[in-house]
C-alpha atoms as a PDB file:
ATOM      1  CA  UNK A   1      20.874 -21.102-193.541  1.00  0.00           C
ATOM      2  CA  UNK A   2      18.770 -19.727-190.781  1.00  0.00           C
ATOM      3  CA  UNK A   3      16.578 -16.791-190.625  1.00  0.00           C
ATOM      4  CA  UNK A   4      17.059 -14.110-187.712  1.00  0.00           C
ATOM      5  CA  UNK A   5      14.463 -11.653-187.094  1.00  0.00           C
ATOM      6  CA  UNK A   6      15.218  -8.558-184.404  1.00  0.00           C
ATOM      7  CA  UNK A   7      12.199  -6.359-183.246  1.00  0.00           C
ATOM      8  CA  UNK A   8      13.221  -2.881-184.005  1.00  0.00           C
ATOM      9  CA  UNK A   9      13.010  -0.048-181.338  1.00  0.00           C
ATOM     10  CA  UNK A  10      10.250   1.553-182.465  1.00  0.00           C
ATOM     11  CA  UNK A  11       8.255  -1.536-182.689  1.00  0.00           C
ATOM     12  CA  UNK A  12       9.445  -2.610-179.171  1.00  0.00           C
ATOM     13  CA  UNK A  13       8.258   0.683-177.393  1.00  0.00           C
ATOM     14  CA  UNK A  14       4.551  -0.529-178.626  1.00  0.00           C
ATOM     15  CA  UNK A  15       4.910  -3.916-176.530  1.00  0.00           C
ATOM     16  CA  UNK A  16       2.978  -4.473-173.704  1.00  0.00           C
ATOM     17  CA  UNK A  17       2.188  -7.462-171.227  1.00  0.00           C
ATOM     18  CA  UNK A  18       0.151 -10.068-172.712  1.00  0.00           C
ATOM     19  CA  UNK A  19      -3.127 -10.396-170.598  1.00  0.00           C
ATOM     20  CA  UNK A  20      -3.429 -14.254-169.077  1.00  0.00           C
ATOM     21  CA  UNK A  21      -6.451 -14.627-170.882  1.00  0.00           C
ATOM     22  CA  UNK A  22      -4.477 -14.266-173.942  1.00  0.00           C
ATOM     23  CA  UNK A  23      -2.152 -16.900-173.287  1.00  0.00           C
ATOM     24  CA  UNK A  24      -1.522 -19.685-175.612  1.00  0.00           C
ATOM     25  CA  UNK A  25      -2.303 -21.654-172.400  1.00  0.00           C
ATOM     26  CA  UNK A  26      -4.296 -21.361-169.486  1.00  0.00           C
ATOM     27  CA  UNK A  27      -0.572 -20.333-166.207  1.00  0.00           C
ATOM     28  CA  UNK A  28      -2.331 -22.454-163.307  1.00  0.00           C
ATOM     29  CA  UNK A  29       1.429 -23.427-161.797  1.00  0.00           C
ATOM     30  CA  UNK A  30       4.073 -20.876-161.174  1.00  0.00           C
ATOM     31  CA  UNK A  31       6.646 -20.986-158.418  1.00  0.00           C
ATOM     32  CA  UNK A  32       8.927 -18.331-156.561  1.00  0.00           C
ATOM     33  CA  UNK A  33       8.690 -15.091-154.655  1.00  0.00           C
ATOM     34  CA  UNK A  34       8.111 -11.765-156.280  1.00  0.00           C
ATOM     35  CA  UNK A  35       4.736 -11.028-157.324  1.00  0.00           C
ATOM     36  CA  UNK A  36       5.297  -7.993-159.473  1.00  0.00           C
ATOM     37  CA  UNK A  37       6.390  -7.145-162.864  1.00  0.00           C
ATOM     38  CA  UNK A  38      10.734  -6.727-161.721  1.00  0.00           C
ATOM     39  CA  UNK A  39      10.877  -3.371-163.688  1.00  0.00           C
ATOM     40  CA  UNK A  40      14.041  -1.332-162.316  1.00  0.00           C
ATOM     41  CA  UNK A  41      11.603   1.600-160.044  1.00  0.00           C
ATOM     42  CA  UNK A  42       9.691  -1.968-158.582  1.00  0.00           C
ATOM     43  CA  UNK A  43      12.658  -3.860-157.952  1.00  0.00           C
ATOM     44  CA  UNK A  44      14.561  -0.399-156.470  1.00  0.00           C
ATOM     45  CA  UNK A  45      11.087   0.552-154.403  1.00  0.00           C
ATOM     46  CA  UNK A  46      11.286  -3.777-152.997  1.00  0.00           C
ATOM     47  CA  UNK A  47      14.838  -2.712-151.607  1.00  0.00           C
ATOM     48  CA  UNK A  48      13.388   0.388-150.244  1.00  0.00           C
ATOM     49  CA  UNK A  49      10.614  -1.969-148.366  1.00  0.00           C
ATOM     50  CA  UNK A  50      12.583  -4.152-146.881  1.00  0.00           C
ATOM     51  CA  UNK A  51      14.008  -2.446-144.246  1.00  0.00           C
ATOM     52  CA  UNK A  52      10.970  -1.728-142.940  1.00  0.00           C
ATOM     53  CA  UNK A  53       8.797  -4.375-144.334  1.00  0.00           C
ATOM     54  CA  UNK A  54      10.629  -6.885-142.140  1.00  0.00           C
ATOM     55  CA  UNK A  55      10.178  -5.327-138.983  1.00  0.00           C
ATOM     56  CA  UNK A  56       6.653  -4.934-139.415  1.00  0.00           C
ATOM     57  CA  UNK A  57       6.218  -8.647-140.652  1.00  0.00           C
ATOM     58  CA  UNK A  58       7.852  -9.294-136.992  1.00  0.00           C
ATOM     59  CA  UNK A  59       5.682  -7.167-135.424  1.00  0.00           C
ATOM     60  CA  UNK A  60       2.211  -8.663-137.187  1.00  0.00           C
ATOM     61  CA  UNK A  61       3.385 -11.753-136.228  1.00  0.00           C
ATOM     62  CA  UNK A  62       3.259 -11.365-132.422  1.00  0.00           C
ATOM     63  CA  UNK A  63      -0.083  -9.137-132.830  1.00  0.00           C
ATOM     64  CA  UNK A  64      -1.573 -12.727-134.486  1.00  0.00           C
ATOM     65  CA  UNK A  65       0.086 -14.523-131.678  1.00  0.00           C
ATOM     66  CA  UNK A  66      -0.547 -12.854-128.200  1.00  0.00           C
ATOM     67  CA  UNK A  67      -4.080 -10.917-129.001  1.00  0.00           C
ATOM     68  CA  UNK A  68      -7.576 -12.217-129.163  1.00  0.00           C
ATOM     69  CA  UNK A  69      -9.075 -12.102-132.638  1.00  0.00           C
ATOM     70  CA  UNK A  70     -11.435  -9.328-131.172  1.00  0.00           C
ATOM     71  CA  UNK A  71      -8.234  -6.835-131.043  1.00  0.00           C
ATOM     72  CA  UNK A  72      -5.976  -8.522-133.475  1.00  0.00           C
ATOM     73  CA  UNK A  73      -7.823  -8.090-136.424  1.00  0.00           C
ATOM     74  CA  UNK A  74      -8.401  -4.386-136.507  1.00  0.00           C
ATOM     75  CA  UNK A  75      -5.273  -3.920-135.366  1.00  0.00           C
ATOM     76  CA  UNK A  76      -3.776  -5.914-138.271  1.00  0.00           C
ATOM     77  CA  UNK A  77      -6.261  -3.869-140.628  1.00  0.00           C
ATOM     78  CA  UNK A  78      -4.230  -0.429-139.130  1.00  0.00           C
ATOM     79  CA  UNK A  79      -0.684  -2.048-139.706  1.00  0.00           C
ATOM     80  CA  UNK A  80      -1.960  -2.884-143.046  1.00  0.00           C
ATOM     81  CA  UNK A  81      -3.820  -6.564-143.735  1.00  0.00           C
ATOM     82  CA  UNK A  82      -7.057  -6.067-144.884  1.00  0.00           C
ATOM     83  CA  UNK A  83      -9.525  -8.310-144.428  1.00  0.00           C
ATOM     84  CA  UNK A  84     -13.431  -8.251-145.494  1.00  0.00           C
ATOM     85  CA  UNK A  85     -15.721 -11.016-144.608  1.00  0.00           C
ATOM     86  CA  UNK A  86     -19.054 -11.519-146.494  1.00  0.00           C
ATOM     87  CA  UNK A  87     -22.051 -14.064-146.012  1.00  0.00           C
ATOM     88  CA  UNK A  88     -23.459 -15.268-148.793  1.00  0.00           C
ATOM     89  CA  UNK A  89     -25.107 -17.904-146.813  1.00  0.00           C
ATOM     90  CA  UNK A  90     -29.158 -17.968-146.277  1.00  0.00           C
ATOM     91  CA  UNK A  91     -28.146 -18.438-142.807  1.00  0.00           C
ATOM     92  CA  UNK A  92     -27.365 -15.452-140.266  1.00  0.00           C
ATOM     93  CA  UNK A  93     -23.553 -15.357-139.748  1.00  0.00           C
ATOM     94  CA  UNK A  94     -23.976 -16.934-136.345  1.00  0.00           C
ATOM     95  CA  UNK A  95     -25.657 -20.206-137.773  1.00  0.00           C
ATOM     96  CA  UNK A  96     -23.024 -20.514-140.446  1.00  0.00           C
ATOM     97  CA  UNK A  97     -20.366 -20.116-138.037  1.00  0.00           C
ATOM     98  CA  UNK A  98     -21.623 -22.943-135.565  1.00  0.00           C
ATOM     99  CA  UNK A  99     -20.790 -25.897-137.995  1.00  0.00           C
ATOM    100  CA  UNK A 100     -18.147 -27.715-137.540  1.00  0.00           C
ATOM    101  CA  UNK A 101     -16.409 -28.871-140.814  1.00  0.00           C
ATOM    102  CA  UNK A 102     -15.480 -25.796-143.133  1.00  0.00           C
ATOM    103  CA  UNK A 103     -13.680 -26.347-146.406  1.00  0.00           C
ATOM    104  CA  UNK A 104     -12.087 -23.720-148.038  1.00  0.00           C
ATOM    105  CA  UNK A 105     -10.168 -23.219-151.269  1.00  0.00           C
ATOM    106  CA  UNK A 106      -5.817 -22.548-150.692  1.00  0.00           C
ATOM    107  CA  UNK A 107      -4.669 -19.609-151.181  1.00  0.00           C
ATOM    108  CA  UNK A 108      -1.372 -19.693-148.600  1.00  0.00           C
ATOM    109  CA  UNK A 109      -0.898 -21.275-145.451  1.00  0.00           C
ATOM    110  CA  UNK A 110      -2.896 -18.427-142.921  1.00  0.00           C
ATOM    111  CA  UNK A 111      -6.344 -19.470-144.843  1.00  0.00           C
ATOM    112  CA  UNK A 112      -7.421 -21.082-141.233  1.00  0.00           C
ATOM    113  CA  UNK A 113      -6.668 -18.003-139.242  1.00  0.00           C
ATOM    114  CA  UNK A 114      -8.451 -16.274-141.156  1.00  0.00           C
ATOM    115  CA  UNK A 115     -11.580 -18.606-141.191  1.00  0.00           C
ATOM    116  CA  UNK A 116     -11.266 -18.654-137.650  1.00  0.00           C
ATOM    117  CA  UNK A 117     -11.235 -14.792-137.031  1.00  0.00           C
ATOM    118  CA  UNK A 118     -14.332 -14.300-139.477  1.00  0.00           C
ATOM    119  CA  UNK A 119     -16.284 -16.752-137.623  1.00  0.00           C
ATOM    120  CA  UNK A 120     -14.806 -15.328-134.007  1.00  0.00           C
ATOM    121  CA  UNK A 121     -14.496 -18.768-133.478  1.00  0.00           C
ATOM    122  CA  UNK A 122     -10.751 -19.492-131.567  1.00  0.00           C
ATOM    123  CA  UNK A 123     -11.687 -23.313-131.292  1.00  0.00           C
ATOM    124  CA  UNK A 124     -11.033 -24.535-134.629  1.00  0.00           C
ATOM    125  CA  UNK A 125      -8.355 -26.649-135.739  1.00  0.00           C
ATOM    126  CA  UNK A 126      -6.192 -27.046-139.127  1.00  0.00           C
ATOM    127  CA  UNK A 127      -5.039 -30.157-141.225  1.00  0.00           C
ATOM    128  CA  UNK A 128      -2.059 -29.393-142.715  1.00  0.00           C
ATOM    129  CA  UNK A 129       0.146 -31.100-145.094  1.00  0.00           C
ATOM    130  CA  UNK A 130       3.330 -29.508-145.420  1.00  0.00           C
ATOM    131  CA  UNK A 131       3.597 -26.805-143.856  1.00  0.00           C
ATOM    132  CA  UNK A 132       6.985 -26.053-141.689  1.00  0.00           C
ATOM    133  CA  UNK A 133       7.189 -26.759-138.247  1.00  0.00           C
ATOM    134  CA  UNK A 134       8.179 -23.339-137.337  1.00  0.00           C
ATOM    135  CA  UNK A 135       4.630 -22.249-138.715  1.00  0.00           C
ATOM    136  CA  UNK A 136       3.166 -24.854-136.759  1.00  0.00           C
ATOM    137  CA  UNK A 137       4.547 -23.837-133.899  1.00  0.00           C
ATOM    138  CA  UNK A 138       3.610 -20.031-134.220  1.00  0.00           C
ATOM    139  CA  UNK A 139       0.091 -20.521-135.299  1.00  0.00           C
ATOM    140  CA  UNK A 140      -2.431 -19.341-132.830  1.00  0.00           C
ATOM    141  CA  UNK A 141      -4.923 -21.977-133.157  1.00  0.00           C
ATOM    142  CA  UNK A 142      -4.350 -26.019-133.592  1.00  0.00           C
ATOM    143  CA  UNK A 143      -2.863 -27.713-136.190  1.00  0.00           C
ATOM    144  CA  UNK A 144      -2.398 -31.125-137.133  1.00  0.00           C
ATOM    145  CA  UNK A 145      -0.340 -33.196-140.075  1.00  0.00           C
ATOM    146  CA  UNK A 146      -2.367 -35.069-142.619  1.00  0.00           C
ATOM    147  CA  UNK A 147      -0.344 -37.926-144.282  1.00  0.00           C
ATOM    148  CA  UNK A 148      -1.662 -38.894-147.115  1.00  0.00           C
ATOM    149  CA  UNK A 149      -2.616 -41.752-146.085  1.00  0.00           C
ATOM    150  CA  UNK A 150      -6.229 -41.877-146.231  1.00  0.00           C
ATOM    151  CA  UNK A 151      -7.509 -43.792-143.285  1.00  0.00           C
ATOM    152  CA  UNK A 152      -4.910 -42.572-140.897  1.00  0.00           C
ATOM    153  CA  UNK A 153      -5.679 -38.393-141.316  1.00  0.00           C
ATOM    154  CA  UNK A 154      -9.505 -40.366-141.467  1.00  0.00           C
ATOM    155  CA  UNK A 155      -9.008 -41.164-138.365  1.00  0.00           C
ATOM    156  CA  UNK A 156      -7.348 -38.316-137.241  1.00  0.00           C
ATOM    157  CA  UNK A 157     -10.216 -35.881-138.488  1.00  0.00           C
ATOM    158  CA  UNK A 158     -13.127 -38.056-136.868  1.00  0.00           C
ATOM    159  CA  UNK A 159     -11.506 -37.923-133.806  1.00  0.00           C
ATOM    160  CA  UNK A 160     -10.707 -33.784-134.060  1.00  0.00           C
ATOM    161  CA  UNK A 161     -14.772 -33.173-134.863  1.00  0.00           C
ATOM    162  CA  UNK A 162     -15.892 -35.680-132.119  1.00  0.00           C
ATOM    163  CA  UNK A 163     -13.591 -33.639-128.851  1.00  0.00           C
ATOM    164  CA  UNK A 164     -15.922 -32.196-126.238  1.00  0.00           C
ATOM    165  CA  UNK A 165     -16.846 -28.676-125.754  1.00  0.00           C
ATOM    166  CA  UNK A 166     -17.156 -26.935-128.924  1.00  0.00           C
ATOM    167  CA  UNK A 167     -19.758 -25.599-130.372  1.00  0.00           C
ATOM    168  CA  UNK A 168     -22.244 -26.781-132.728  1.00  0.00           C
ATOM    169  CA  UNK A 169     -23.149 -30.180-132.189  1.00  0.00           C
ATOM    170  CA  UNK A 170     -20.410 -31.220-128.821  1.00  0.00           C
ATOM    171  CA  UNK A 171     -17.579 -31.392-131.622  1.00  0.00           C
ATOM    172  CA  UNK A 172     -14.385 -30.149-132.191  1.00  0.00           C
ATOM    173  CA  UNK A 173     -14.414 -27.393-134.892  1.00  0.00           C
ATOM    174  CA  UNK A 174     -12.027 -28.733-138.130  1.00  0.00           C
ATOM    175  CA  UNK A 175     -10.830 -26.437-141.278  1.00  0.00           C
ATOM    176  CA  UNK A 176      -9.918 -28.302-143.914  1.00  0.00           C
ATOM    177  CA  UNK A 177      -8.345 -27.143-147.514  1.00  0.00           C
ATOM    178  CA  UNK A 178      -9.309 -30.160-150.224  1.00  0.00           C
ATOM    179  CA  UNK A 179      -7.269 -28.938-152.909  1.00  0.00           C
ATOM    180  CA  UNK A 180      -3.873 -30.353-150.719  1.00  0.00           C
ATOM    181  CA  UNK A 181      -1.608 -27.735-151.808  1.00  0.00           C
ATOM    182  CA  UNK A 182      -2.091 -23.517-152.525  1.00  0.00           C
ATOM    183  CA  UNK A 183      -3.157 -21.910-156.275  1.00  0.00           C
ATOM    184  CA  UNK A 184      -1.983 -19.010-156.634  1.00  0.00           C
ATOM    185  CA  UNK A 185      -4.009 -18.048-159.836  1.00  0.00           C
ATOM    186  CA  UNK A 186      -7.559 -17.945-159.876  1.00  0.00           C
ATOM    187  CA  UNK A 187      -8.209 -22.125-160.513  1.00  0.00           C
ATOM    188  CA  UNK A 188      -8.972 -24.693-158.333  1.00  0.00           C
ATOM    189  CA  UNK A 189      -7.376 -27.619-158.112  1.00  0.00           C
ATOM    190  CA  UNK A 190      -9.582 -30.832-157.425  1.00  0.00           C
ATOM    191  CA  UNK A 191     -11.011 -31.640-154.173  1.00  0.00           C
ATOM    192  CA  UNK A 192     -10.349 -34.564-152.737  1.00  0.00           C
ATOM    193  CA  UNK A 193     -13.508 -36.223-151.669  1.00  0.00           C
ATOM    194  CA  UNK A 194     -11.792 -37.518-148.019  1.00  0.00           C
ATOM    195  CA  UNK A 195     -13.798 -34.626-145.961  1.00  0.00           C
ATOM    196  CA  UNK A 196     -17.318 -35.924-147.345  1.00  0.00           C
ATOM    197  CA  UNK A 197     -16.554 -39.119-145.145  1.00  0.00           C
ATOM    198  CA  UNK A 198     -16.444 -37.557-141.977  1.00  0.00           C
ATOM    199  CA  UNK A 199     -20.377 -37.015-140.958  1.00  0.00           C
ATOM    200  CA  UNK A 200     -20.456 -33.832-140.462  1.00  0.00           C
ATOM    201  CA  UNK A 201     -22.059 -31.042-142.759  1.00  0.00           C
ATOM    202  CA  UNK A 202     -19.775 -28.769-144.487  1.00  0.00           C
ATOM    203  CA  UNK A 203     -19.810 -25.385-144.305  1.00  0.00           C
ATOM    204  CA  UNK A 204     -18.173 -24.018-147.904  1.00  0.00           C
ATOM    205  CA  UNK A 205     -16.067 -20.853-146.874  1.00  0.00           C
ATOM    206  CA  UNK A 206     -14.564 -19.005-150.487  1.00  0.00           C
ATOM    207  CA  UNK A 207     -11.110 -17.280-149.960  1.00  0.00           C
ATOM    208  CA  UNK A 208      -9.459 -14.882-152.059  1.00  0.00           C
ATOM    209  CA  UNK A 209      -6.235 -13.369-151.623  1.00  0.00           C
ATOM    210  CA  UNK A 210      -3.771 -10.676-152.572  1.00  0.00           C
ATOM    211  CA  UNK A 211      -0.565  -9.158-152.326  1.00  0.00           C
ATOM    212  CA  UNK A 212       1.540  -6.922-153.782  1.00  0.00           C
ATOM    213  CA  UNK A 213       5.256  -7.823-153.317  1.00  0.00           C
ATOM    214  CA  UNK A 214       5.733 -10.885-152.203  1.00  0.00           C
ATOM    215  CA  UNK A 215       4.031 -14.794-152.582  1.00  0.00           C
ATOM    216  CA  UNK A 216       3.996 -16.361-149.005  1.00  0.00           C
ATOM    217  CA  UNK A 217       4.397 -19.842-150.911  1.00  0.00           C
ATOM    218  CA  UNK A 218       6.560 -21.943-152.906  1.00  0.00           C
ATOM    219  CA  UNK A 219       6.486 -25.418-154.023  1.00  0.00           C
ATOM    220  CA  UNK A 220      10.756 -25.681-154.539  1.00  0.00           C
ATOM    221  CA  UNK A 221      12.002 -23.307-151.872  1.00  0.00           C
ATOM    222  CA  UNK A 222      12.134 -23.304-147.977  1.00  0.00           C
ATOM    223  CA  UNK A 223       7.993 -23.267-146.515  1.00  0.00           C
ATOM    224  CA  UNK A 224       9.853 -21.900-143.245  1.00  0.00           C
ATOM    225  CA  UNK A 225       9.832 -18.579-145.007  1.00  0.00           C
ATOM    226  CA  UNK A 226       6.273 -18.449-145.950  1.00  0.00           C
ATOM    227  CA  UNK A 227       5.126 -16.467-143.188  1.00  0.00           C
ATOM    228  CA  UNK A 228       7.839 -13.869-142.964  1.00  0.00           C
ATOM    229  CA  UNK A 229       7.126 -13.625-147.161  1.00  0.00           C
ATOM    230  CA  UNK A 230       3.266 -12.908-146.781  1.00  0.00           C
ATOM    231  CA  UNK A 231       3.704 -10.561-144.079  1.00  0.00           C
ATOM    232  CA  UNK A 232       6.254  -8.731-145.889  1.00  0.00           C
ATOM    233  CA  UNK A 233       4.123  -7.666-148.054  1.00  0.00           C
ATOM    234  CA  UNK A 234       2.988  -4.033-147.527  1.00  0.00           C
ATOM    235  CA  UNK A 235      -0.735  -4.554-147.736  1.00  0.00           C
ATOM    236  CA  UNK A 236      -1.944  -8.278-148.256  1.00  0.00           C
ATOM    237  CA  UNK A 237      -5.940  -8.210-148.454  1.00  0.00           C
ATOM    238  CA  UNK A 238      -8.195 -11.377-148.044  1.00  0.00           C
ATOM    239  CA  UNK A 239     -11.728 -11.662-148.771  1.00  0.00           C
ATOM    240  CA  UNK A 240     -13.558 -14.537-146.741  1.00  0.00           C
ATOM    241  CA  UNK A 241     -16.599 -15.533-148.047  1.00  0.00           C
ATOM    242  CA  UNK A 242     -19.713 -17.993-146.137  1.00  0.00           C
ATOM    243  CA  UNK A 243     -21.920 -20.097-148.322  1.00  0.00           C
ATOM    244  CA  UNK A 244     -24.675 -21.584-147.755  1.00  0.00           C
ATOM    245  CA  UNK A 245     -23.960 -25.141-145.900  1.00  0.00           C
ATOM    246  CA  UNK A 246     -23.657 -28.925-147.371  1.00  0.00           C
ATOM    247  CA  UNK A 247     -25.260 -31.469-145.808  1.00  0.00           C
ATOM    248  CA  UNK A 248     -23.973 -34.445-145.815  1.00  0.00           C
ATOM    249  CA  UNK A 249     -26.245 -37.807-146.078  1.00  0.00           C
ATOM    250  CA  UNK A 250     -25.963 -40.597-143.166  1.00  0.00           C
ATOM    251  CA  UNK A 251     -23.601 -41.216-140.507  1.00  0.00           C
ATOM    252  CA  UNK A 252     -20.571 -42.029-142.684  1.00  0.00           C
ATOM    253  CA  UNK A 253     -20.996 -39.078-144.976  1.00  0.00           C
ATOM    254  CA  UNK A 254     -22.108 -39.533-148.364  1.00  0.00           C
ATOM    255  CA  UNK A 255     -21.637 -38.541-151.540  1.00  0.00           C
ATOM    256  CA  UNK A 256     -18.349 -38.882-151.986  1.00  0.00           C
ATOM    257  CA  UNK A 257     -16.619 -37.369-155.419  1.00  0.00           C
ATOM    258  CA  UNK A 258     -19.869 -36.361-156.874  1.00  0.00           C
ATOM    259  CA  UNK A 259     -20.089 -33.881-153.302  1.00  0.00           C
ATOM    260  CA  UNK A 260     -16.740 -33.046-153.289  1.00  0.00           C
ATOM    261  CA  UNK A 261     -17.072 -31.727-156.401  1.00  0.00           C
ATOM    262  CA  UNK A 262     -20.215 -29.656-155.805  1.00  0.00           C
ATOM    263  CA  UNK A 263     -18.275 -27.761-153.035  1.00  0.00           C
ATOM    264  CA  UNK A 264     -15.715 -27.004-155.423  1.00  0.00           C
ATOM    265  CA  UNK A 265     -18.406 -26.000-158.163  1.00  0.00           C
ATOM    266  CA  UNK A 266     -20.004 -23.603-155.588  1.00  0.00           C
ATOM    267  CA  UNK A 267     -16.581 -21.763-154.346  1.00  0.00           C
ATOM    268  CA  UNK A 268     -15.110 -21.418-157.924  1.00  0.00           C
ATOM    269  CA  UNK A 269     -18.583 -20.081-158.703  1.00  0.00           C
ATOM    270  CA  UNK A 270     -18.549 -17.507-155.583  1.00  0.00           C
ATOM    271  CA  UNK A 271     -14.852 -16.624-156.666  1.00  0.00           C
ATOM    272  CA  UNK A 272     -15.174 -16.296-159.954  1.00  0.00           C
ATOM    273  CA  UNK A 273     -12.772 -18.938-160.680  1.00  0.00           C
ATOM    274  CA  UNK A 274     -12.384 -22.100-162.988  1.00  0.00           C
ATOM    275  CA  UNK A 275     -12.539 -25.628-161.862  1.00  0.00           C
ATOM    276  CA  UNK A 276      -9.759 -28.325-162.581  1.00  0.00           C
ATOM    277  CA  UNK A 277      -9.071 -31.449-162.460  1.00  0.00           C
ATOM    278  CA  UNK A 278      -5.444 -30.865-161.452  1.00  0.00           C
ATOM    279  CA  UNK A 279      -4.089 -32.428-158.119  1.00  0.00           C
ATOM    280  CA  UNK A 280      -1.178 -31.399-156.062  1.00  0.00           C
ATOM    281  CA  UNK A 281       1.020 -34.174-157.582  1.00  0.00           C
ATOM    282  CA  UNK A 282       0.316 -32.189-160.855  1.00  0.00           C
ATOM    283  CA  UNK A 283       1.374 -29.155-159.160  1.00  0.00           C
ATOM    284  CA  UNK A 284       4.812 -30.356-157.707  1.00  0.00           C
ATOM    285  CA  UNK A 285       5.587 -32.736-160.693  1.00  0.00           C
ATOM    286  CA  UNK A 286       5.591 -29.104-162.960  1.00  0.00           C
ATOM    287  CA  UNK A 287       7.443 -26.840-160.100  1.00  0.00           C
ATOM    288  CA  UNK A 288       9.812 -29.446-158.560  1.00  0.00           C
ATOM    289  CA  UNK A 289      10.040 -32.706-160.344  1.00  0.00           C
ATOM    290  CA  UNK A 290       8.999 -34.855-157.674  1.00  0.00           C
ATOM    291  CA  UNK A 291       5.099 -35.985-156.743  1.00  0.00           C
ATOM    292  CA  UNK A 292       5.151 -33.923-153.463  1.00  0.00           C
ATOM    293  CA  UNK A 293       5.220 -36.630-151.178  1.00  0.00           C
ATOM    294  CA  UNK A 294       5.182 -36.556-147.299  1.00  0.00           C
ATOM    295  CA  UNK A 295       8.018 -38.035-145.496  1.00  0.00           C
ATOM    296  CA  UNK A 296       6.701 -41.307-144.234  1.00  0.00           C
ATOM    297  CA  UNK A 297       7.875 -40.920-140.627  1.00  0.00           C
ATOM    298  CA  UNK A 298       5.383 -38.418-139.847  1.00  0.00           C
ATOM    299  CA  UNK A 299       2.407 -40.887-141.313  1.00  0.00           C
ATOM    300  CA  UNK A 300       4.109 -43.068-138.748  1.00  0.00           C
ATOM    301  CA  UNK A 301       4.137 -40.450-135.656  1.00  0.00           C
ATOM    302  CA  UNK A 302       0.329 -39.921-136.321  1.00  0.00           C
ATOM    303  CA  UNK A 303      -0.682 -43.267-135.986  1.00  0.00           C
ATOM    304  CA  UNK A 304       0.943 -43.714-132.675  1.00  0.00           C
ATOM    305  CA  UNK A 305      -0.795 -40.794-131.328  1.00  0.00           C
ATOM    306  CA  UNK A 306      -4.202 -42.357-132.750  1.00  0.00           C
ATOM    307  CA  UNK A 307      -3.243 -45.368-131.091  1.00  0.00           C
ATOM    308  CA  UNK A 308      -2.853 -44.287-127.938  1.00  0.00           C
END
C-alpha cells in the first residue's frame, strides 16, 4: 500500500522559489535557453520580444563588426548592452592593458571582445575551443582553435605572443579562457595550468555577465546560435574587471598548477564566486553524455599550419 500526499491550495499559494543557496546541492551545470522563471506573462512578454529582439540582435551584430571599438561600444550601450569596466589593478589602466597574455573566467563566447574593447586594444587574439565557425567567422578580432592537445595549441600560443608589432613587449596580444568551456552560475571551473607555460606574465581580467531572456550557450544544442541568443536578449550587461598582473618565473613559465590556481583564487575572489575543481569533461559528461571532445581533424589542420 502506498502513501499519496497532495499539497492543498491554500498551502500551494504560500510556495515560493527556493533560493540556490538553499539547495540540497550546490546547480554549477545547467543547459538550454531561457533564462527566466517560464511563468505565462514571461513566456507571453518572450513572444512579444521576438519580433523585435531579432532584428536588433542583427543589427548589434554588424555595429560589432564594421565599427571601431571607439564608436561601437557606446553605441551598443544606446541599443542596449551595457558594459562597465573597472581596474582593480595597482597599475594605471594603460600599464595593465599593455601585457600580453590575459586570462579571464567564461562566461559565453564574446568574453574576448569584450576584453579587447576595455583595453582599446583591437590586436588581440582568441583561443577557442568549440565555438562555431560561423562565430569565427563574424568575430571582429582573431581567433584560433585549441585542440586539446597540449603541445600542439602550445605551440600555437607561443607562436601568437611572439608575432611582431604589438604592443607590450614586440608580441602578439593572446586572450585566453582556462576554464575550457562557459559557467553560467557563479563557480569556476578549474584552470588548466597550459597558459603558465607560455613566458609571458598574465594579466587576470574578472568577467561577469547577465541577461535577462536568453543564455547565448549550450553544451547539447547548436553553438551556431549562440550569438543570435545573447544578442537577443533585451539588455545583456557585462562587468570587466583588471587585476593586478602575474608574473610568471623564467623563460618557460613557471609555476604551473600551483599558479594556475592562484589566478583562479584571485578572479573568484574579485567576483565573488566559488572555486572548483570541476573540468569541462565534468561539464559535458552531466549536460550531454559525452566528454566534450574536439573532432580530431581540426588537431590535425593546426599542426599543418604550425608546420609550415
Amino acid at each position: 500500500m502506498q502513501e499519496v500526499y497532495v499539497a492543498t491550495k491554500s498551502a500551494r499559494r504560500r510556495w515560493r522559489p527556493l533560493h540556490p543557496r538553499r539547495y540540497a546541492k550546490p546547480l554549477i551545470f545547467h543547459d538550454g535557453r531561457i533564462a527566466f522563471r517560464p511563468t505565462a506573462a514571461a513566456t507571453l512578454a518572450m513572444f512579444m520580444w521576438l519580433p523585435l529582439g531579432a532584428p536588433l540582435a542583427i543589427l548589434r551584430t554588424a555595429v560589432f563588426l564594421l565599427l571601431p571599438f571607439s564608436i561601437s561600444v557606446p553605441l551598443l550601450a544606446a541599443l542596449g548592452m551595457h558594459s562597465r569596466r573597472i581596474s582593480s589593478s595597482s597599475l594605471p589602466p594603460a600599464a595593465a592593458a599593455a601585457h600580453n597574455l590575459f586570462v579571464c573566467n567564461h562566461r559565453s563566447l564574446v568574453d574576448p571582445l569584450y576584453v579587447s574593447a576595455a583595453t582599446g586594444r583591437a590586436d588581440l587574439a582568441a583561443a577557442t575551443y568549440s565555438i562555431s565557425r560561423l562565430s569565427e567567422i563574424l568575430a571582429p578580432i582573431r581567433t584560433f582553435r585549441l585542440t586539446r592537445d597540449r603541445a600542439t595549441d602550445r605551440a600555437a600560443m607561443q607562436a601568437h605572443l611572439s608575432l611582431p608589432g604589438a604592443r607590450g613587449g614586440g608580441g602578439g596580444g593572446l586572450v585566453v579562457c582556462p576554464e575550457g568551456t562557459t559557467c553560467r552560475e557563479p563557480f569556476l571551473l578549474r584552470f588548466s595550468p597550459l597558459f603558465t607555460e607560455l613566458g609571458a606574465d598574465v594579466q587576470p581580467v574578472a568577467l561577469h555577465s547577465a541577461v535577462s531572456m536568453f543564455h547565448g550557450t549550450t553544451a547539447g544544442g547548436r553553438k551556431l546560435l549562440d550569438p543570435l541568443y545573447l544578442l537577443m536578449n533585451p539588455t545583456p550587461a557585462y562587468v570587466v574587471q583588471l587585476l593586478d598582473p602575474v608574473a610568471v618565473e623564467g623563460e618557460g613559465g613557471g609555476g604551473g598548477p600551483e599558479l594556475a590556481n592562484e589566478v583562479q583564487r584571485r578572479i573568484a575572489e574579485a567576483l565573488g564566486y566559488t572555486c572548483t575543481a570541476l573540468t569541462r569533461r565534468d561539464k559535458y559528461l552531466a549536460l550531454t553524455g559525452n566528454d566534450g571532445g574536439v573532432d580530431r581533424r581540426a588537431a590535425t589542420t593546426i599542426k599543418r599550419i604550425i608546420k609550415h
